[in-house]
Protein backbone atom coordinates (compact mmCIF):
# COMPACT_ATOMS: atom_id res chain seq x y z
CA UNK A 1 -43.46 32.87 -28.36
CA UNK A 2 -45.02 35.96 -26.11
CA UNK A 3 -47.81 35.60 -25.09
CA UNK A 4 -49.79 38.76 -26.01
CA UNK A 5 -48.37 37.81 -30.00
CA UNK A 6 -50.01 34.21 -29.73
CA UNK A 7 -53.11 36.49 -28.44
CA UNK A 8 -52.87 39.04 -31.45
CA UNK A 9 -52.48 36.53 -33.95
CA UNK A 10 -55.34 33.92 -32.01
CA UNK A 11 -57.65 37.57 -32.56
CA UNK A 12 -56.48 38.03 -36.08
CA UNK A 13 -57.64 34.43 -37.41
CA UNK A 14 -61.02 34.61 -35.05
CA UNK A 15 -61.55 38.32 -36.48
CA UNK A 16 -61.69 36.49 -40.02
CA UNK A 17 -63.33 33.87 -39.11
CA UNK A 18 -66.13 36.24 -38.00
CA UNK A 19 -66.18 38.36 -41.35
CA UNK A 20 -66.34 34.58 -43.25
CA UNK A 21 -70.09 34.24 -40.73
CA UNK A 22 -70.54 37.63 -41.51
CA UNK A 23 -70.42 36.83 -45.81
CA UNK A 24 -72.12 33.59 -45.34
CA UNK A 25 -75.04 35.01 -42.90
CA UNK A 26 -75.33 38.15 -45.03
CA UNK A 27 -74.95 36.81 -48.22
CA UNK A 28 -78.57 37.05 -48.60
CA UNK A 29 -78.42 40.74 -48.01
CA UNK A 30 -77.25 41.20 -51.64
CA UNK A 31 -79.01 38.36 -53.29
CA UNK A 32 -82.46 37.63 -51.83
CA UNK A 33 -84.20 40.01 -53.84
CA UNK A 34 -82.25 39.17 -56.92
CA UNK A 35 -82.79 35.49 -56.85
CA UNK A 36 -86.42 35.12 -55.73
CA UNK A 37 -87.33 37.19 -58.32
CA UNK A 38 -85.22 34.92 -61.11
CA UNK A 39 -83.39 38.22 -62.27
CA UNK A 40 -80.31 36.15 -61.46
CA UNK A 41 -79.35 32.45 -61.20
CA UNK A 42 -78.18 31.75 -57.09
CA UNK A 43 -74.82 31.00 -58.48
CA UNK A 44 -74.17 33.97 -60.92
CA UNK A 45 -76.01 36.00 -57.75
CA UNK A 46 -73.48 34.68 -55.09
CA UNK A 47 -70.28 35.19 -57.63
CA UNK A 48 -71.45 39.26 -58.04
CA UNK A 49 -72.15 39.67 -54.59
CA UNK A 50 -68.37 38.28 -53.74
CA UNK A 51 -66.93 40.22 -56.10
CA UNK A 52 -68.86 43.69 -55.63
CA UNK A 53 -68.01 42.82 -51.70
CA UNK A 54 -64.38 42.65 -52.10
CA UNK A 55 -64.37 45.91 -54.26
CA UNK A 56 -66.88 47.62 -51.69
CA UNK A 57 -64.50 46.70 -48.83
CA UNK A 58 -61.59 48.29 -50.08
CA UNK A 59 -63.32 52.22 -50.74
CA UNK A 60 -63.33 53.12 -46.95
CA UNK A 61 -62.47 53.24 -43.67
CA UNK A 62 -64.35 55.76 -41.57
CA UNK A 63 -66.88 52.88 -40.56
CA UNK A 64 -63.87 50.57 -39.69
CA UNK A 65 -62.19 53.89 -37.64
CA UNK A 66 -65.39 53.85 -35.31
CA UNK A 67 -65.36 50.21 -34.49
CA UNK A 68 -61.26 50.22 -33.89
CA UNK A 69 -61.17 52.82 -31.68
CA UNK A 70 -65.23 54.18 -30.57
CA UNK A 71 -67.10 51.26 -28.64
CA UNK A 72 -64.32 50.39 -26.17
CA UNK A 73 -60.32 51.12 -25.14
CA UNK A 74 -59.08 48.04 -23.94
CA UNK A 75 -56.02 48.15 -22.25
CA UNK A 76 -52.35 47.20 -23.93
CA UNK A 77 -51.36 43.43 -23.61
CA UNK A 78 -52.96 40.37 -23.14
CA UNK A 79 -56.19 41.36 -20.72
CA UNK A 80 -56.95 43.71 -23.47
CA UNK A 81 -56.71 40.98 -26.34
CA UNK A 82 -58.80 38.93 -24.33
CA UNK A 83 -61.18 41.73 -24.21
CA UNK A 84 -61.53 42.08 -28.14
CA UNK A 85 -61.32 37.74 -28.38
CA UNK A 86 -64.11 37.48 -26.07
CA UNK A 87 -65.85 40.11 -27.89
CA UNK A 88 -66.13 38.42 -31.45
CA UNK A 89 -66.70 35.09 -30.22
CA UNK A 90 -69.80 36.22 -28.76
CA UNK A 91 -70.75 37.88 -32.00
CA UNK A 92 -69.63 34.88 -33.93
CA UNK A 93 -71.90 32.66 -31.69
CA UNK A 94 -75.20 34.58 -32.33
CA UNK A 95 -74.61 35.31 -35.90
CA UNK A 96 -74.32 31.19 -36.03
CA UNK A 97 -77.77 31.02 -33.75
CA UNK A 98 -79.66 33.14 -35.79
CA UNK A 99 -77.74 31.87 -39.52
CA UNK A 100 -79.75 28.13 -38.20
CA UNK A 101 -82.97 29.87 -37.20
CA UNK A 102 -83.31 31.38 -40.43
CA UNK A 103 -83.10 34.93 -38.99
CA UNK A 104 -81.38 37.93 -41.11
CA UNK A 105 -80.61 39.15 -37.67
CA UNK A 106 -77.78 42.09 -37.93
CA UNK A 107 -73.93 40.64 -37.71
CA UNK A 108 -72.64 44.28 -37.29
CA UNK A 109 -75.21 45.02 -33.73
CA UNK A 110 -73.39 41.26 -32.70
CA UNK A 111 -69.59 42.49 -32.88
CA UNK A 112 -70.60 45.86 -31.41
CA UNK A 113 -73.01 44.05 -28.51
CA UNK A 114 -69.72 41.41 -27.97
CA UNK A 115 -67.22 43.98 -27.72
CA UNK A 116 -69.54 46.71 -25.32
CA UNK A 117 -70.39 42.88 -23.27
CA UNK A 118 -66.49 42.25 -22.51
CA UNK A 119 -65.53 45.47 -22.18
CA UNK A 120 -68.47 45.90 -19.31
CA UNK A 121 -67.11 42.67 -17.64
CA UNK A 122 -63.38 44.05 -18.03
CA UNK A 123 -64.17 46.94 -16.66
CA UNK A 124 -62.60 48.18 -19.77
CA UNK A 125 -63.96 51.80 -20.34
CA UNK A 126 -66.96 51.90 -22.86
CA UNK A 127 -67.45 54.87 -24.93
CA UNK A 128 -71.37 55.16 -24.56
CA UNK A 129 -71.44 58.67 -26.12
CA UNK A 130 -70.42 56.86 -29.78
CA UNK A 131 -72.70 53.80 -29.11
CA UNK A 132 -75.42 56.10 -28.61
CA UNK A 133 -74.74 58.31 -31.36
CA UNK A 134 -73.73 56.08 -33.98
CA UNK A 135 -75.21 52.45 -32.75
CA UNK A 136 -78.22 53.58 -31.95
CA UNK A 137 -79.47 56.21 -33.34
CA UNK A 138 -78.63 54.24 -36.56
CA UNK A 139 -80.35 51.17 -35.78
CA UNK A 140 -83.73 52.92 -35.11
CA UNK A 141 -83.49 55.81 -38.00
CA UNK A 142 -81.81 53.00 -40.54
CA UNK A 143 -85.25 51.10 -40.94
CA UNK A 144 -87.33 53.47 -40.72
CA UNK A 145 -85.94 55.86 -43.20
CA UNK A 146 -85.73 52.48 -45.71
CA UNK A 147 -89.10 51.48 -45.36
CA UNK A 148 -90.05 55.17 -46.07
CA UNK A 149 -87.60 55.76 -48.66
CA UNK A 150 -88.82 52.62 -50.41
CA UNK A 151 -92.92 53.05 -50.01
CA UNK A 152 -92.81 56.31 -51.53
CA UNK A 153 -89.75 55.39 -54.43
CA UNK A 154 -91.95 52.60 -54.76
CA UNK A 155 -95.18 54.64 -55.43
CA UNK A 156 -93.17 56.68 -58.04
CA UNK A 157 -92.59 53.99 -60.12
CA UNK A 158 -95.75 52.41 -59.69
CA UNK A 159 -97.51 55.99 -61.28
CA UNK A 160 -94.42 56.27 -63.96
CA UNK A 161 -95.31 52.94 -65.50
CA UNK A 162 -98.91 52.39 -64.91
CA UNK A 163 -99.73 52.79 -68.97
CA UNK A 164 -96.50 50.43 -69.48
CA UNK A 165 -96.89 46.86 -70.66
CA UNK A 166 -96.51 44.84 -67.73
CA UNK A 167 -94.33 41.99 -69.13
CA UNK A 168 -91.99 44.34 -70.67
CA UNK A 169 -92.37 46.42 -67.71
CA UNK A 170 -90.72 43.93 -65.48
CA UNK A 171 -87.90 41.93 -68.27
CA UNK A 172 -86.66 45.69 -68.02
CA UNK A 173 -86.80 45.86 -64.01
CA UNK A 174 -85.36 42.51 -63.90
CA UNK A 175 -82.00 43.24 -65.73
CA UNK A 176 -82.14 46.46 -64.11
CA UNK A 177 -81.84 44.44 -61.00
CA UNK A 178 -77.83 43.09 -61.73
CA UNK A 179 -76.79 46.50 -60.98
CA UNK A 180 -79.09 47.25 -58.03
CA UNK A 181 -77.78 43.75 -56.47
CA UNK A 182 -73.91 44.97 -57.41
CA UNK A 183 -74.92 47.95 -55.59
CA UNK A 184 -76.03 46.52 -52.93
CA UNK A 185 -73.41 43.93 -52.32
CA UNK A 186 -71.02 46.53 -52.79
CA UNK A 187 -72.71 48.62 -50.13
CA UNK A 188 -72.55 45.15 -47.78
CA UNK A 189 -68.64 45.09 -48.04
CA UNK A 190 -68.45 48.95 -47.51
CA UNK A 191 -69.98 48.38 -44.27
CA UNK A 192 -69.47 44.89 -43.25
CA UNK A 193 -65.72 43.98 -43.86
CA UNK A 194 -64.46 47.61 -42.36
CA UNK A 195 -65.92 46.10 -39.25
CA UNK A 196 -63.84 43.48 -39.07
CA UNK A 197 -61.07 45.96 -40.32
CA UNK A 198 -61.66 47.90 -36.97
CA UNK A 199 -61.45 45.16 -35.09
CA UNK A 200 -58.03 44.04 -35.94
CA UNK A 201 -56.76 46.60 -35.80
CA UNK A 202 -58.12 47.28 -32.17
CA UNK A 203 -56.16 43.77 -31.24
CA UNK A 204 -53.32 45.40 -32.82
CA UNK A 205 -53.45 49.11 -30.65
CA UNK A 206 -53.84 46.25 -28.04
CA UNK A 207 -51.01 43.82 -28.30
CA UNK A 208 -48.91 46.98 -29.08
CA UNK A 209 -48.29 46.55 -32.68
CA UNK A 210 -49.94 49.80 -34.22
CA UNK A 211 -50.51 53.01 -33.02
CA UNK A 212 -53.12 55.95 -33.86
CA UNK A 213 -56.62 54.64 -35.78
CA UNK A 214 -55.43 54.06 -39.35
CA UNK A 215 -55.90 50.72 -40.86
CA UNK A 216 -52.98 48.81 -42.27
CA UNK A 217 -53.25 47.52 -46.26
CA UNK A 218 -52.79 44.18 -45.26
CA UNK A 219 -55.41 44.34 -42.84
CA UNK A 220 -57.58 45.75 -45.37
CA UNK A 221 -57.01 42.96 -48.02
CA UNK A 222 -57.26 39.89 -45.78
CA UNK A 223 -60.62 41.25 -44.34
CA UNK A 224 -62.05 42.31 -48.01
CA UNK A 225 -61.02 38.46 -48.87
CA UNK A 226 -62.33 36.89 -45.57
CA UNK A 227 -66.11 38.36 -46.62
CA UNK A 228 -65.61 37.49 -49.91
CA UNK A 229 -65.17 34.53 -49.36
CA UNK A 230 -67.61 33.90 -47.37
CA UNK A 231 -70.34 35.47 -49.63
CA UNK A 232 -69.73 32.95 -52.03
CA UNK A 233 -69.83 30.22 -49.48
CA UNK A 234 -74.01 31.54 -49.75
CA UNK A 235 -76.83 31.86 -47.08
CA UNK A 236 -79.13 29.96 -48.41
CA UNK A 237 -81.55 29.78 -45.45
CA UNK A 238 -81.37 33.22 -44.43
CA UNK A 239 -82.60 34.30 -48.22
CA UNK A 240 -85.71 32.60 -48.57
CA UNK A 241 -87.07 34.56 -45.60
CA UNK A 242 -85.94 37.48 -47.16
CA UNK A 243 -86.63 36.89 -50.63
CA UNK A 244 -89.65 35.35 -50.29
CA UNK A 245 -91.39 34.76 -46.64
CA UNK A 246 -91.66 38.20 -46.10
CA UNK A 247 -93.33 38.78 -49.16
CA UNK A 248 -93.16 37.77 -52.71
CA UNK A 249 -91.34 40.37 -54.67
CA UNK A 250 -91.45 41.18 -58.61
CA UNK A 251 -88.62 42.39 -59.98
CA UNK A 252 -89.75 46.06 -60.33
CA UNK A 253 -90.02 45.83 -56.06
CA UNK A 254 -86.85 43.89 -55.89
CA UNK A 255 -85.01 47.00 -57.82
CA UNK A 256 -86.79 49.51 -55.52
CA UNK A 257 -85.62 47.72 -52.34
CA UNK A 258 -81.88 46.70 -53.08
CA UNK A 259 -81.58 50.86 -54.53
CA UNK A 260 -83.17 52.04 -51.46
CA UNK A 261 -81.11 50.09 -49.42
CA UNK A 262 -77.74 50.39 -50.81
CA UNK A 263 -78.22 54.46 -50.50
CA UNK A 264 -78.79 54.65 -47.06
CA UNK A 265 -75.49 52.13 -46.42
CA UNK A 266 -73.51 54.53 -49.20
CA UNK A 267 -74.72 57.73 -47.31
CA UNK A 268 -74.05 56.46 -43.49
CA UNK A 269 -70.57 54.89 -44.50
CA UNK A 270 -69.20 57.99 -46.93
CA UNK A 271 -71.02 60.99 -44.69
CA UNK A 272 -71.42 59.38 -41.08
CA UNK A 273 -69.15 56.63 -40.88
CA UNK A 274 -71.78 54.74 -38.99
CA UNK A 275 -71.76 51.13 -38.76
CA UNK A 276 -75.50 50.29 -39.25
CA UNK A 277 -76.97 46.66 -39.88
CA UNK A 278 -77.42 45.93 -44.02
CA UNK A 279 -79.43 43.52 -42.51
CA UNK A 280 -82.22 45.93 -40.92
CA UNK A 281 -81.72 48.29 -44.28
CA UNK A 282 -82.55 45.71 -46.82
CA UNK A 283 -85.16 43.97 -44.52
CA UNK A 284 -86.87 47.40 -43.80
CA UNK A 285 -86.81 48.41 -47.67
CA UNK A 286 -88.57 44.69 -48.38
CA UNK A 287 -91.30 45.65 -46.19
CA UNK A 288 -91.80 49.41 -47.68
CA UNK A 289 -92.01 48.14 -51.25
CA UNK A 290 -94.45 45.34 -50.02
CA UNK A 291 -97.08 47.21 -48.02
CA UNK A 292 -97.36 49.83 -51.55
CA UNK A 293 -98.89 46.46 -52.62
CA UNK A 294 -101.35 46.21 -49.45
CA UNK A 295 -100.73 45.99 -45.86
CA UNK A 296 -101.79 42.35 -45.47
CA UNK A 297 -98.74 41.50 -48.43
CA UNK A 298 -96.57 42.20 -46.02
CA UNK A 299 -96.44 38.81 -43.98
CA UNK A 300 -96.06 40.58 -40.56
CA UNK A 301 -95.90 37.54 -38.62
CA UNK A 302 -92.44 36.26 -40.47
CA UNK A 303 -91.55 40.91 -39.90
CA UNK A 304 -92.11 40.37 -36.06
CA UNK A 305 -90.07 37.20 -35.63
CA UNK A 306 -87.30 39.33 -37.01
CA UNK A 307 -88.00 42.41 -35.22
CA UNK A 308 -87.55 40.08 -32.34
CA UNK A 309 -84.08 38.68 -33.40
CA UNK A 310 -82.59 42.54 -34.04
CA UNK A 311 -84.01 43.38 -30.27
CA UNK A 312 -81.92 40.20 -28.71
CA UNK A 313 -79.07 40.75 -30.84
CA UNK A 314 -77.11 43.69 -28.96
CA UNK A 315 -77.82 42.33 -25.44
CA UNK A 316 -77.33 38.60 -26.31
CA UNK A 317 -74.02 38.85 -27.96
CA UNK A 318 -73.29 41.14 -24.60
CA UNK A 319 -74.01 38.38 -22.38
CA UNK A 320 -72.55 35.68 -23.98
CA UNK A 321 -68.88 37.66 -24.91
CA UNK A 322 -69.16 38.79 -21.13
CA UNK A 323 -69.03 35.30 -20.34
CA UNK A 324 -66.63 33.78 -22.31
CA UNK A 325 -63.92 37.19 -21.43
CA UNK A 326 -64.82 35.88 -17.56
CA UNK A 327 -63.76 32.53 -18.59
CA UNK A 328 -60.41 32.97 -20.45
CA UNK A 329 -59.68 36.13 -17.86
CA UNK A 330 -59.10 32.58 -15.24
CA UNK A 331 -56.82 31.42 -17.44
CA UNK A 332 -54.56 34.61 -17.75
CA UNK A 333 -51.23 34.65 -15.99
C-alpha cells in the first residue's frame, strides 16, 4: 500500500481518537453544572450531552473550514501528513495530562497549539494573521465576555425573583436546567467535533484525496460519532472541579451559566466561525454567576490553577507536536 494512504488513513483513526479525548475531557463542559446541582442524574446527564453533541456536530462547518485550511498549509504527501499526525498527537497528549490533573484545560487551544508546533518545526507556512484573529482574540474576549454576560444575566434574575418562594424558585430553575445543558452540549459538538472535521480533512488536501475546503459527509458523521461517543464515555474528574470546586452552584446559577455559555459558542460558530475553547466559556460563566454571590464564593485558588492550565496549553501542545513531527520526519523516506 502507498505510503502517503497508510499516512492518511494512520491521521484519520488518530484524528478520532482525539475527538473521543476531546468528548471524554469535555464531557463535563455540558454536565457539570447539571449534575452538581442534582437537576440531572450523571447518567441521564452524560446520555443528553451525547446525543445533543452528535446533533450539534452536524449544523456547521465554518468552525471546521478555519481549522482545515487557516492555522497551517502543509505540503501534499507524506511530510505534510506527518505534519497534521504530529500535530494531534501533541494535542491528544496534553488533553490526557490535564484530563488526570483534573484540569478543564481547553482541547480546541491543544489541536490548534499541535498543529501551529509542527508546522513551525516543518517549516510548513503558518497563517499567523487567522491565529491571531480568530485564536486569540477569541481566547481572551471568550471569558471575559462570559463572566460578564453571566454576572449581570445573573443579577437579572436574582431582582426578577427576589419576592419568589425560594424552593419553588429553584424546582423551576432546576428542570429549566435539561434544556440549558442540551444547549450547551449541543453548542460543545458545534464547536468541538468540526475541529476534528477540519482536521481530516486537512490530511485529506494533504495526502491528495480532496480538494478546495468543503468537508465530506462521511467525514462529518464519523467525527459527530467519535465525540459522541466519547461524551458518554464521561469526565468524571474534570466535573467536580467544575461543578463544584470552583464554587457550589444552585440550580438557578447553573441555568445562568450553561445559557450564557452556550450563546457565546452559538454566536462565534454561526457569525465568526471561530474555534474558541467551551472549556474557557463555561468555566468563565461559573465564575460570573458565582462572584453575584460574593467575591470570596468564588474559590479563586481552584480559578488560578486553571488559568494556569489554559496559559500552558497553546505552547505545550506546540512543543511537544514539534517534537514528535522531528521524530517521525527521521523515519520518512
Amino acid at each position: 500500500m502507498d505510503l502517503t494512504l497508510v499516512l492518511v488513513l494512520v491521521v484519520v483513526v488518530v484524528a478520532l481518537g482525539f475527538d473521543f479525548t476531546n468528548g471524554f475531557h469535555d464531557a463535563a463542559n455540558a454536565i457539570a453544572t447539571s449534575v452538581s446541582t442534582r437537576a440531572l442524574t450523571p447518567r441521564t446527564a452524560l446520555v443528553l450531552a451525547a446525543v445533543m453533541n452528535l446533533v450539534g456536530a452536524l449544523l456547521g462547518t465554518g468552525v471546521a473550514e478555519t481549522i482545515g485550511s487557516g492555522i497551517i498549509t502543509p505540503p501534499v504527501g507524506a511530510s505534510g501528513l506527518a505534519v497534521v499526525l504530529a500535530g494531534l498527537l501533541g494535542a491528544i497528549a496534553w488533553n490526557l495530562v490535564t484530563w488526570w490533573l483534573g484540569l478543564p484545560s481547553s482541547s480546541s487551544h491543544a489541536l490548534i497549539g499541535g498543529l501551529t508546533g509542527a508546522g513551525l518545526a516543518s517549516a510548513t507556512q503558518v497563517h499567523w494573521d487567522v491565529i491571531g484573529g480568530s485564536v486569540v482574540v477569541p481566547m481572551v474576549l471568550s471569558p471575559l465576555v462570559g463572566f460578564a454576560l453571566a454576572y449581570a444575566l445573573m443579577v437579572a434574575v436574582l431582582w426578577v425573583f427576589r419576592r419568589r418562594p425560594f424552593g419553588r424558585t429553584m424546582r423551576r430553575f432546576r428542570m429549566a436546567q435539561t434544556v440549558s445543558a442540551a444547549a450547551m452540549a449541543l453548542g460543545h459538538g458545534l464547536q468541538d467535533a468540526q475541529k476534528t472535521m477540519g482536521v481530516i480533512a486537512l490530511a485529506l488536501v494533504a495526502g491528495g484525496l480532496h480538494e478546495g475546503t468543503s468537508i465530506p459527509l462521511w467525514v462529518k458523521l464519523v467525527a459527530a460519532s467519535a465525540i459522541s461517543l466519547g461524551t458518554y464515555a464521561g469526565g468524571w474528574r474534570i466535573m467536580r472541579t467544575l461543578g463544584r470546586r470552583v464554587i457550589e452552584l444552585d440550580p438557578a446559577r447553573g441555568f445562568v451559566a450553561e445559557t450564557v455559555a452556550s450563546g457565546v459558542l452559538y454566536a462565534t460558530a454561526f457569525i465568526f466561525h471561530a474555534p474558541i475553547s467551551t472549556t474557557h466559556t463555561i468555566t468563565s460563566a461559573i465564575m460570573g454567576v458565582g462572584a453575584t454571590r460574593r467575591l470570596s464564593a468564588v474559590r479563586w485558588g481552584v480559578a488560578g490553577n486553571i488559568a494556569v492550565a489554559w496559559v500552558l496549553t497553546i505552547p505545550a501542545s506546540a512543543l511537544v507536536a514539534a517534537g514528535l513531527y522531528l521524530g517521525v520526519h527521521v523515519l520518512l523516506p
